[in-house]
Structures are given as C-alpha cells and as structure tokens.
PDB file of N, CA and C in Angstrom:
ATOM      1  N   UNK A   1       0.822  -1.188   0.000  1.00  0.00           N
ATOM      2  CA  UNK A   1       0.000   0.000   0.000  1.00  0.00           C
ATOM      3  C   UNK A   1       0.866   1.253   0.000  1.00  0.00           C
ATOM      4  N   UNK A   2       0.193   2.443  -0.890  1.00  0.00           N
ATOM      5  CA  UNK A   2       0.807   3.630  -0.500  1.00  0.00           C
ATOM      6  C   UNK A   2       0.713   4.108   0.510  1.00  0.00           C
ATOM      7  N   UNK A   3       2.187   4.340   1.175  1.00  0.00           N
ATOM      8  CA  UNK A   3       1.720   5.843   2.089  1.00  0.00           C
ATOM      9  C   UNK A   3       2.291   7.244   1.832  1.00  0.00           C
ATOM     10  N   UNK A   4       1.418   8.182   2.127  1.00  0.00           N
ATOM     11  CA  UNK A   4       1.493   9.581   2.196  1.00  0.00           C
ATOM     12  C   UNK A   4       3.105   9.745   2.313  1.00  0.00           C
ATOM     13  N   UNK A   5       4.010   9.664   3.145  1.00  0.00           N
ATOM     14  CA  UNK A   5       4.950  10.083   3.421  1.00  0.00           C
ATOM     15  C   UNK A   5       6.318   8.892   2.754  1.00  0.00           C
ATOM     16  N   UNK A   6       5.780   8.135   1.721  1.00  0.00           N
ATOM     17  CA  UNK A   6       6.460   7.549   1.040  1.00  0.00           C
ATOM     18  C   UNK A   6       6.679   7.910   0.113  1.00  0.00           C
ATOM     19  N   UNK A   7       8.543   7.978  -0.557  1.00  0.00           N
ATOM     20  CA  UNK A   7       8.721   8.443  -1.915  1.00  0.00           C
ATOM     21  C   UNK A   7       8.858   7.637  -2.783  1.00  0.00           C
ATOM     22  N   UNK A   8       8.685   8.250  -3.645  1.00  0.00           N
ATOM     23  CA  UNK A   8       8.168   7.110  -4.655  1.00  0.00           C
ATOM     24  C   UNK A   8       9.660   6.700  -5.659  1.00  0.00           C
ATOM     25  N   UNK A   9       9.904   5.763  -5.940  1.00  0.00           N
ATOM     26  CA  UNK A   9      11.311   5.504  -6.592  1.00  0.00           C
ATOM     27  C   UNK A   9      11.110   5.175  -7.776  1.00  0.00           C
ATOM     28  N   UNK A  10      12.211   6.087  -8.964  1.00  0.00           N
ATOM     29  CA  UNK A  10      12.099   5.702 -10.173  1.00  0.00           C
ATOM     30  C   UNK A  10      12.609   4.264 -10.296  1.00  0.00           C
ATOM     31  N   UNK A  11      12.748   4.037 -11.861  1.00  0.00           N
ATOM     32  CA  UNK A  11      12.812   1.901 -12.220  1.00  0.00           C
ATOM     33  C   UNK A  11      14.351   1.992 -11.590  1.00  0.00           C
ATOM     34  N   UNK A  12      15.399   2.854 -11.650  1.00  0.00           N
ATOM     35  CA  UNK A  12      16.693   2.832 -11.378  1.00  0.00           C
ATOM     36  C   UNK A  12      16.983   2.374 -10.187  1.00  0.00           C
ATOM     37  N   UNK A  13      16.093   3.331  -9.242  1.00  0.00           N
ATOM     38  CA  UNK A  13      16.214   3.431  -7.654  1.00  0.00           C
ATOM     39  C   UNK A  13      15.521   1.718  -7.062  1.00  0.00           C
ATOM     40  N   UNK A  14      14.322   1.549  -8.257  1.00  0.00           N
ATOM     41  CA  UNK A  14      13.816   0.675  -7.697  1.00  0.00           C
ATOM     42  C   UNK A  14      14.751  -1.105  -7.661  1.00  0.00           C
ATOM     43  N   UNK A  15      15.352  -0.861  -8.602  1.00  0.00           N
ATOM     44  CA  UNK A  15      16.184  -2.000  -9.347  1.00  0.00           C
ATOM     45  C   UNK A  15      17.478  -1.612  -8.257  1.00  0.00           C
ATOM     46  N   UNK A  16      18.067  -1.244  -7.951  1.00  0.00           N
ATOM     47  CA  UNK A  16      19.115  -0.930  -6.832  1.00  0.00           C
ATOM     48  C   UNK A  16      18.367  -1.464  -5.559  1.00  0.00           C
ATOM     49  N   UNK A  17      17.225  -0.929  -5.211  1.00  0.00           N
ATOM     50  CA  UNK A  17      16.401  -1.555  -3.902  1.00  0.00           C
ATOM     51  C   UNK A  17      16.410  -3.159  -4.482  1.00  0.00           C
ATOM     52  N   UNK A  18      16.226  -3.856  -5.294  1.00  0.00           N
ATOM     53  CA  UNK A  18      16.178  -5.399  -4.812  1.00  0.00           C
ATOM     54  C   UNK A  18      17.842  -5.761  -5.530  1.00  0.00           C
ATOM     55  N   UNK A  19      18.849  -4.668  -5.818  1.00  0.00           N
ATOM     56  CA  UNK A  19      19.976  -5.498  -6.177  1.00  0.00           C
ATOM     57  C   UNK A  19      19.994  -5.962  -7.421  1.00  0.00           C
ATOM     58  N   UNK A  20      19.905  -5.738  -8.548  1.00  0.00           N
ATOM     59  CA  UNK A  20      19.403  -6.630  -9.973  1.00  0.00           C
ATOM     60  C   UNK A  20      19.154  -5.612 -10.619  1.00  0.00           C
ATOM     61  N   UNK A  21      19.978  -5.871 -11.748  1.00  0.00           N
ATOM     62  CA  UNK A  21      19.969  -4.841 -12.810  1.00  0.00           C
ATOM     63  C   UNK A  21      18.911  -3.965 -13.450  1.00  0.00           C
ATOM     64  N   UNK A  22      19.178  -3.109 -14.299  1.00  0.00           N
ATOM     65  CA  UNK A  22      17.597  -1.918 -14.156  1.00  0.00           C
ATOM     66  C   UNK A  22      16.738  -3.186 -15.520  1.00  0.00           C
ATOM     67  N   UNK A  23      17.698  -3.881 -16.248  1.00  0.00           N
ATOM     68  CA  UNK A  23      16.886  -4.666 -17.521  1.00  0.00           C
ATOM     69  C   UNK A  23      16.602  -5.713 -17.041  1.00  0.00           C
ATOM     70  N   UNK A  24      16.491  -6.525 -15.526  1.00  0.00           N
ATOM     71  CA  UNK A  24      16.113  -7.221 -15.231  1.00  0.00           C
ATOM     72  C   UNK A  24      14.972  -6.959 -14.842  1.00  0.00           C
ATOM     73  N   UNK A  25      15.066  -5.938 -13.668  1.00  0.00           N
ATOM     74  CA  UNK A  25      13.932  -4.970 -13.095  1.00  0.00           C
ATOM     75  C   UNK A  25      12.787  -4.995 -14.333  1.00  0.00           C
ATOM     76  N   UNK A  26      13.277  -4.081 -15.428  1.00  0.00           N
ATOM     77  CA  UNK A  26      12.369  -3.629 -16.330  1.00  0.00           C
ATOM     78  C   UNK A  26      11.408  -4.633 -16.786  1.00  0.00           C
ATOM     79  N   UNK A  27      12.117  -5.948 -16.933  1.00  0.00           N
ATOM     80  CA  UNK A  27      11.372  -7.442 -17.419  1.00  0.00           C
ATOM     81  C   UNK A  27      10.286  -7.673 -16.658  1.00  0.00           C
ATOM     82  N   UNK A  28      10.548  -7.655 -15.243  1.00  0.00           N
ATOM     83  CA  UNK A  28       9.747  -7.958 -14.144  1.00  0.00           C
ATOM     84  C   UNK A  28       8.259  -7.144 -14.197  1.00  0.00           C
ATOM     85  N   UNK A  29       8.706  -5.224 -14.821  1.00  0.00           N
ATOM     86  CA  UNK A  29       7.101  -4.309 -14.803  1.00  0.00           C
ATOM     87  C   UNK A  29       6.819  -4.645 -16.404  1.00  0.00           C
ATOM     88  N   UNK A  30       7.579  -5.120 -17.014  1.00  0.00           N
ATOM     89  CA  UNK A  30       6.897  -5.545 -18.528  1.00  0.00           C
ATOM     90  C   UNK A  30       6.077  -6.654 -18.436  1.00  0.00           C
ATOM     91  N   UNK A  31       6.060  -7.582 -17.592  1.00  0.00           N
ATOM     92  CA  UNK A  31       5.426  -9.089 -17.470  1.00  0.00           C
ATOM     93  C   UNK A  31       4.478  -8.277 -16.124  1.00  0.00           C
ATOM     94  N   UNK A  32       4.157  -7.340 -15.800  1.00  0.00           N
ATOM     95  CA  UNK A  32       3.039  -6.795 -15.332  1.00  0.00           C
ATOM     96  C   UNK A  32       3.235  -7.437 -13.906  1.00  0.00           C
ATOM     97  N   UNK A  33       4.388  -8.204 -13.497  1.00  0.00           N
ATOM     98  CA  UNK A  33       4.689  -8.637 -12.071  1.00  0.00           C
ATOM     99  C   UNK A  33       5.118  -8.016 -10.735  1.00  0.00           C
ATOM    100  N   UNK A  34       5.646  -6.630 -10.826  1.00  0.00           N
ATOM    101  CA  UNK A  34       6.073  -5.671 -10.270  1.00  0.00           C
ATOM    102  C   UNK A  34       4.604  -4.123 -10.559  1.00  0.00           C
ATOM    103  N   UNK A  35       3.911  -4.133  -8.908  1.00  0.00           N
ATOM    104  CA  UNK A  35       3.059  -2.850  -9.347  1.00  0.00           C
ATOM    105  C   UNK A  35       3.640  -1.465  -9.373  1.00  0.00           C
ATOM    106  N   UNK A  36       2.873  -0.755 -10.311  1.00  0.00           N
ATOM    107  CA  UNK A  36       3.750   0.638 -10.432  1.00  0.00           C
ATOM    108  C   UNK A  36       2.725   1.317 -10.316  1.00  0.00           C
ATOM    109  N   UNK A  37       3.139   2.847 -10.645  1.00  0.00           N
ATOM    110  CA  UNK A  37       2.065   4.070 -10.383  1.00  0.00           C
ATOM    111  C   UNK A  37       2.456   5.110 -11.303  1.00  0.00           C
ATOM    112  N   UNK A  38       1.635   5.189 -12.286  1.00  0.00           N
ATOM    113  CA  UNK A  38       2.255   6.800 -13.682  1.00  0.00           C
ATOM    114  C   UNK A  38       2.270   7.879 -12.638  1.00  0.00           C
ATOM    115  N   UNK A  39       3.359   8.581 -12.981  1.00  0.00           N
ATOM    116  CA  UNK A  39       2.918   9.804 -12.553  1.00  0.00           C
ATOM    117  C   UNK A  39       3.408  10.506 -13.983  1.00  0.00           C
ATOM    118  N   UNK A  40       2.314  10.880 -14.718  1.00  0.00           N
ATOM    119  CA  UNK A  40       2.057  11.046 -16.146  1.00  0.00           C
ATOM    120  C   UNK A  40       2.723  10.376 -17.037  1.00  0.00           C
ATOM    121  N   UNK A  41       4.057  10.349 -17.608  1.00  0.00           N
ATOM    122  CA  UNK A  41       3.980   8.700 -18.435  1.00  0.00           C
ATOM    123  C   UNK A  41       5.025   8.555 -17.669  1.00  0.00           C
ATOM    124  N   UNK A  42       5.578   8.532 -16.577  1.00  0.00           N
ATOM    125  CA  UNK A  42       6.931   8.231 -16.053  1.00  0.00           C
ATOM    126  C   UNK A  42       5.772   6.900 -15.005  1.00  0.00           C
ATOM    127  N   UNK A  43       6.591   5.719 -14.769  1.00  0.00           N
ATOM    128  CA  UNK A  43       6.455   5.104 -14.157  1.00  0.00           C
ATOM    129  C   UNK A  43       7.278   5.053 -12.515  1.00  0.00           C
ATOM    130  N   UNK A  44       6.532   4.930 -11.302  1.00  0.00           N
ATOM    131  CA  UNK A  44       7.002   5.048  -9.929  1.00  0.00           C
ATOM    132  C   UNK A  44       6.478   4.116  -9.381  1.00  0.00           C
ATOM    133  N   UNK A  45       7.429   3.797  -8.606  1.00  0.00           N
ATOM    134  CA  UNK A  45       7.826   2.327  -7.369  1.00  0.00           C
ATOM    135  C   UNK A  45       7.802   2.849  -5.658  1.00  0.00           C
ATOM    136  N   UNK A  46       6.961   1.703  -5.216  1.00  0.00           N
ATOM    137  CA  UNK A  46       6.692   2.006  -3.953  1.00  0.00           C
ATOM    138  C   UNK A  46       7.329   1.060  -3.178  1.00  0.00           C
ATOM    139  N   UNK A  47       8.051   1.273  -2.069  1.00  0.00           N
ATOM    140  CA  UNK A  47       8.944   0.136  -1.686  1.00  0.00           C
ATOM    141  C   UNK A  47       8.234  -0.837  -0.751  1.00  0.00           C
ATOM    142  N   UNK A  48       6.845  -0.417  -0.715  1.00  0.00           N
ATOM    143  CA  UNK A  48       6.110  -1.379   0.503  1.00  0.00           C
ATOM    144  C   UNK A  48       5.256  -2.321  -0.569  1.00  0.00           C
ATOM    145  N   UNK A  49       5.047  -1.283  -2.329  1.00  0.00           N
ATOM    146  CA  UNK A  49       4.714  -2.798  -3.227  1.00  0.00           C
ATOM    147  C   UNK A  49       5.942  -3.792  -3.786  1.00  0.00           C
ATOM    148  N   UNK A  50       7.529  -2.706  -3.227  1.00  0.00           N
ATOM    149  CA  UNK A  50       8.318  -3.623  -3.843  1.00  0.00           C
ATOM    150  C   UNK A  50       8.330  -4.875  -2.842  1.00  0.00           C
ATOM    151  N   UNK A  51       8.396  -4.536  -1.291  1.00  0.00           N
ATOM    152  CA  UNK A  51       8.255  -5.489  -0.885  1.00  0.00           C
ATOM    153  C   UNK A  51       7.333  -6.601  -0.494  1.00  0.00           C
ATOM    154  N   UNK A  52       6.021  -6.313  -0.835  1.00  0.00           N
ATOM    155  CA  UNK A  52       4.834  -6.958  -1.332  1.00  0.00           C
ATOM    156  C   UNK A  52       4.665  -8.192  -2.221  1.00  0.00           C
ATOM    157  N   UNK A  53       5.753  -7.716  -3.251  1.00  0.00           N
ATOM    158  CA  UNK A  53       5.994  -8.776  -4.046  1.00  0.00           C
ATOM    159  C   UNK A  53       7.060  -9.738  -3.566  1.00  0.00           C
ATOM    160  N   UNK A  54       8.307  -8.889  -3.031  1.00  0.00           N
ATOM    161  CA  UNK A  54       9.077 -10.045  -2.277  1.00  0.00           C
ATOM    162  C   UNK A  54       8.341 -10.870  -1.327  1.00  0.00           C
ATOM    163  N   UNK A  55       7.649 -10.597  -0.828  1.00  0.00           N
ATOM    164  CA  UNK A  55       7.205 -11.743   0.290  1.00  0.00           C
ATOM    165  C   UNK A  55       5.975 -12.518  -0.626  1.00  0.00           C
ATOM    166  N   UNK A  56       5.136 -11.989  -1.256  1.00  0.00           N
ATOM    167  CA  UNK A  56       4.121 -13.086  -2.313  1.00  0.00           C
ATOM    168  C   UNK A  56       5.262 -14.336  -3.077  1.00  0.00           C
ATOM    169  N   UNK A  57       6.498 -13.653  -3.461  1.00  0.00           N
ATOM    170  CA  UNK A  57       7.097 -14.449  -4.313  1.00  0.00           C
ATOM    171  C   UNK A  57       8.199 -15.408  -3.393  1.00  0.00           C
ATOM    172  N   UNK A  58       8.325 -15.075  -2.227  1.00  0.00           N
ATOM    173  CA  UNK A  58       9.787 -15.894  -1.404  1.00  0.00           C
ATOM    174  C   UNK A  58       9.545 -17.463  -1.536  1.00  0.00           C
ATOM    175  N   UNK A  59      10.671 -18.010  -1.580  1.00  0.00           N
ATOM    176  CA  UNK A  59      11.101 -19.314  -1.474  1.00  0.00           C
ATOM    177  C   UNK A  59      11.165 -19.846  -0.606  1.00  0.00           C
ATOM    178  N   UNK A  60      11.037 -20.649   0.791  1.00  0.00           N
ATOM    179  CA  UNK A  60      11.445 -20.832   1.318  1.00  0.00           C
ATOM    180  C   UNK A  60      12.502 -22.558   1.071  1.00  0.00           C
ATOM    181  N   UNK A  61      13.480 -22.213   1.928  1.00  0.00           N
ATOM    182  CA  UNK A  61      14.674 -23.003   1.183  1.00  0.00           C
ATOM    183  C   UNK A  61      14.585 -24.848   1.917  1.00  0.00           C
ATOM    184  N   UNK A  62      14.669 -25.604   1.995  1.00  0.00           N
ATOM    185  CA  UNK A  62      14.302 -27.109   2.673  1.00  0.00           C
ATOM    186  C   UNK A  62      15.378 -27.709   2.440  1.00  0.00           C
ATOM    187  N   UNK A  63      15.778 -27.543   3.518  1.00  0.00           N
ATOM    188  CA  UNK A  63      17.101 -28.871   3.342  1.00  0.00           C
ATOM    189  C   UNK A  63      16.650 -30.281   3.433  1.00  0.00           C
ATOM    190  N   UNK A  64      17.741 -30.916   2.447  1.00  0.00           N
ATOM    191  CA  UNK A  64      17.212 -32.055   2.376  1.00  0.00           C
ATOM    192  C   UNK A  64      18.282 -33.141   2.416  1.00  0.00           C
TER     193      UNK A  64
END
C-alpha cells in the first residue's frame, strides 16, 4: 500500500532496492509482475509494493 509520506522511486532506484539490474527490473514491470504508479507517463515504485511482491514471491529453502 501507498503511504502519504512515502517516496516514490524511479525503475533505477527501484532496481538498486532489490539489487538486480535496471533490464532485469524492467522485465519484471513488462510481465506486469512488479506494481507501479504513472505519474504522467513516467512510471514510480513504492517500496512497501516492492516489498509486497518479495514476500508473495519468497522461497522458502528445505534442506534435504
């Protein structure tokens, strides 16, 4: 969710927040898997949907 006092991060900033290149990143909001927000045609990242998706998507690891 947004909040008010959250800034919003371009694809650069956002791709630095999970570590992984900006054309990896970019793959991820092209396959519509990563949510974003226009702010007129520029696309912005919220770090509570970036981490939204990290936890929908985590692995957990099982040793075996």
């Amino acid at each position: 969710m947004e909040s008010k006092m959250e800034k919003p991060l371009t694809k650069k900033e956002a791709a630095e927040y999970y570590s992984i290149h900006y054309k990896t990143f970019e793959k991820l909001v092209n396959k519509f898997q990563i949510t974003y927000h226009l702010c007129g045609k520029r696309k912005r990242f919220y770090k509570s949907d970036l981490d939204a998706y990290l936890h929908k998507n985590r692995r957990i690891a099982i040793d075996t």
